[in-house]
Protein backbone atom coordinates (compact mmCIF):
# COMPACT_ATOMS: atom_id res chain seq x y z
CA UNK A 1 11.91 -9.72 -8.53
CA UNK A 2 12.68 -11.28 -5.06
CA UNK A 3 10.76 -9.86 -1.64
CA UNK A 4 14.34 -8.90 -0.91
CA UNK A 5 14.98 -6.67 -3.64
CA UNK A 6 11.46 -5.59 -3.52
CA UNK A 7 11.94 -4.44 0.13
CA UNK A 8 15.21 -2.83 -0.89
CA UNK A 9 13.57 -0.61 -3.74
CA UNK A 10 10.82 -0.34 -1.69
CA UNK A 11 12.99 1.65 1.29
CA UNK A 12 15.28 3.09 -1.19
CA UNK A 13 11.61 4.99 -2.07
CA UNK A 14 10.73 5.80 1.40
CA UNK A 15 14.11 7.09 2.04
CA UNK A 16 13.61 9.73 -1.14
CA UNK A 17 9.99 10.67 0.21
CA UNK A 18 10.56 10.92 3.91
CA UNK A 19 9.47 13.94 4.28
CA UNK A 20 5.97 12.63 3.51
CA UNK A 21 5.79 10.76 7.21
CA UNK A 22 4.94 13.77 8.65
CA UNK A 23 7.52 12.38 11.48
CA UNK A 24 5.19 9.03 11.64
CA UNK A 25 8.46 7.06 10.21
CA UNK A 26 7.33 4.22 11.94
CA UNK A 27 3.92 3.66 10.65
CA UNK A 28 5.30 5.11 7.05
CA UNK A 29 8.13 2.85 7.03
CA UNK A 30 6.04 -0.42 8.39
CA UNK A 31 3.48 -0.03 5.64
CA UNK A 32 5.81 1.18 2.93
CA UNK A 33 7.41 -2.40 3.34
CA UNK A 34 4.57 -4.75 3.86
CA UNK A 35 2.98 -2.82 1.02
CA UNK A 36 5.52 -3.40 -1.42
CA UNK A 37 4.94 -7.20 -1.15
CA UNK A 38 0.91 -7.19 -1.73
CA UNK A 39 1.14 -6.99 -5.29
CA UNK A 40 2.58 -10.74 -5.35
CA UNK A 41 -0.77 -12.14 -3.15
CA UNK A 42 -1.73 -13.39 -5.95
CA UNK A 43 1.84 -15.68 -6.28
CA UNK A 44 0.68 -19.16 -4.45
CA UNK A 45 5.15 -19.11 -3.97
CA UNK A 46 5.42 -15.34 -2.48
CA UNK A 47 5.60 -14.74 1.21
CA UNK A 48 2.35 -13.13 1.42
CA UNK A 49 0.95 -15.81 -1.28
CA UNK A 50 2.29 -18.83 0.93
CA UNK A 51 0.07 -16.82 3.94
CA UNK A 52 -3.37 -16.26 1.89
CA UNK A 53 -3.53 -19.50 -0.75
CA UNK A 54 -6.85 -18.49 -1.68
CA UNK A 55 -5.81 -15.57 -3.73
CA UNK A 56 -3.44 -17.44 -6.38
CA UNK A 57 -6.59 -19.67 -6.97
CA UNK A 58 -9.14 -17.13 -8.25
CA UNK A 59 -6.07 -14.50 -9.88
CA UNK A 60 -3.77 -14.94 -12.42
CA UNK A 61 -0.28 -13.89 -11.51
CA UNK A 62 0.95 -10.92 -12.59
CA UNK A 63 -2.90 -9.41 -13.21
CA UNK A 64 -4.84 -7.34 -11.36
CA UNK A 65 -2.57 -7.03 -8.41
CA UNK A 66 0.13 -5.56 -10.50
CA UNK A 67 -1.97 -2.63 -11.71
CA UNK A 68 -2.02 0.75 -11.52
CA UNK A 69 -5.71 0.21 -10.24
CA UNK A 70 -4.51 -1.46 -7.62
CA UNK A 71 -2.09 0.58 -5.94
CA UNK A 72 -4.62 3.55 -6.25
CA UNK A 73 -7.39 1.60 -4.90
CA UNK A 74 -6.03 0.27 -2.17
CA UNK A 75 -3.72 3.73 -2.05
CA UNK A 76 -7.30 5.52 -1.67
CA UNK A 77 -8.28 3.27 0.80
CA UNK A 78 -5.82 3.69 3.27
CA UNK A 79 -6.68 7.37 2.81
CA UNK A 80 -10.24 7.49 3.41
CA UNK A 81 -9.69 5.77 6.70
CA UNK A 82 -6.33 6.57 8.12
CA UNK A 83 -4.73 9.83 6.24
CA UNK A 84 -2.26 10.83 4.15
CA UNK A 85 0.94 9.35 5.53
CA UNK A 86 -0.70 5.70 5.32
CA UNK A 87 -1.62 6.75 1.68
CA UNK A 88 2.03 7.54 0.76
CA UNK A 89 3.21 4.23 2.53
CA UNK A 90 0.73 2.20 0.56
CA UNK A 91 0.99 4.05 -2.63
CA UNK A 92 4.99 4.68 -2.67
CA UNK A 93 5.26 0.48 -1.62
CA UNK A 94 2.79 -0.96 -3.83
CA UNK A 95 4.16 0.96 -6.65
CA UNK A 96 7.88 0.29 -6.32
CA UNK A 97 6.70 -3.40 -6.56
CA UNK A 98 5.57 -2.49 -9.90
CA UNK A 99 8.44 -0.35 -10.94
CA UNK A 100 10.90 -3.14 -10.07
CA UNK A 101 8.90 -5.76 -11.57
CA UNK A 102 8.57 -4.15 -15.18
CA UNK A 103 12.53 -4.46 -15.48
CA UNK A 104 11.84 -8.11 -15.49
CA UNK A 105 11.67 -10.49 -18.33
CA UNK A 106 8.36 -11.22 -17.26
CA UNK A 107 7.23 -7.91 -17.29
CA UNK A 108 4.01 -6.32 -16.32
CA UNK A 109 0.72 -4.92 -18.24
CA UNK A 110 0.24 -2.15 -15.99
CA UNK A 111 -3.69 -1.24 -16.79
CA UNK A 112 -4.93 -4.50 -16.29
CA UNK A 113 -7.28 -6.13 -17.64
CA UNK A 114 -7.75 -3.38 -20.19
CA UNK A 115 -5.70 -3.16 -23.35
CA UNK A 116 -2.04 -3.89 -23.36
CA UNK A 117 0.29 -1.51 -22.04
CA UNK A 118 3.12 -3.94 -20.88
CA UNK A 119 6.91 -3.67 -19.63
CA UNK A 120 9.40 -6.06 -19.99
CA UNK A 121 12.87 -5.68 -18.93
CA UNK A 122 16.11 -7.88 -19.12
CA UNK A 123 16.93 -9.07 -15.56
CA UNK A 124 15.51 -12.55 -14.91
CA UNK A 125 14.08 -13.26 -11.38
CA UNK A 126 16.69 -14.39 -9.23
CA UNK A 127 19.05 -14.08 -11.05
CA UNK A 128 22.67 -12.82 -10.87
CA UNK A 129 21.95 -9.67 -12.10
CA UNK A 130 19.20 -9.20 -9.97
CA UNK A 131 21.39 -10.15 -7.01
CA UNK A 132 23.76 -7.09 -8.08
CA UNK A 133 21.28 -4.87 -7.80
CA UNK A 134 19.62 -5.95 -4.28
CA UNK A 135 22.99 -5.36 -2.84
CA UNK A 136 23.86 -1.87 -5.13
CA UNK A 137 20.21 -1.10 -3.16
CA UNK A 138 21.63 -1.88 -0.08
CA UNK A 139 24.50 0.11 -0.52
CA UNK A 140 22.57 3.41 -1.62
CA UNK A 141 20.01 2.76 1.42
CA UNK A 142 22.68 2.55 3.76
CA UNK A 143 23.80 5.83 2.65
CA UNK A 144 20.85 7.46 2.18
CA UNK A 145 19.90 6.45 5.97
CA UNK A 146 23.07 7.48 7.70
CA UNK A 147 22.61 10.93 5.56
CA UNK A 148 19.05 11.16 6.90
CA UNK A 149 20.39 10.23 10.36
């Protein structure tokens, strides 16, 4: 997927668990969204991978970053040092990165590096039907915002 469909999924998410901000929507928000870009650091093409080159050298795409240990490790980290709101923004972001991403052809093993357990979808990265959906996403978080508002 795109950052711009990730970022849509990834508020479409926050929207559904607002009540988890604990009326820190700012700091919930802000992380939910850079968070649901981290999984592609390791993406030498992504906007974060463009920013921090050195990750796409030592990791494969689509490996460790796009695990379930990931988003609970880093998840648990944001935790143990800042609470439980910036644990739901990093958990709920990173993992609607890999939600979105195992609808696409490319797919995801989502234990990594252990055994197999991979998703693979049908819409192709940038593609037209992946356009559709960023802007069906748009159209439910508008709604879901001005209902919240």
């Amino acid at each position: 997927m795109m950052f711009r469909t990730h970022l849509a999924f990834a508020f479409l998410i926050g929207l559904i668990f607002y009540s988890l901000s604990n009326g820190q929507w700012f700091v919930f928000f802000s992380l939910l969204l850079i968070s649901s870009s981290f999984p592609d650091i390791d993406n030498s093409k992504s906007k974060i991978g463009r920013k921090i080159k050195i990750v796409s050298l030592i990791f494969k795409h689509r490996g460790i970053f796009h695990s379930l240990f990931f988003v609970f490790g880093i998840s648990i980290l944001g935790w143990r040092f800042f609470g439980d709101v910036v644990f739901w923004a990093l958990f709920l972001g990173s993992l609607s990165h890999l939600i979105a991403d195992c609808f696409t052809l490319n797919g995801i093993n989502l234990i990594y590096p252990f055994r197999r357990f991979e998703f693979r979808g049908f819409v192709k990265t940038n593609g037209r039907l992946e356009s559709v959906i960023f802007y069906f996403l748009l159209i439910i978080d508008a709604a879901l915002l001005i209902n919240i508002l």
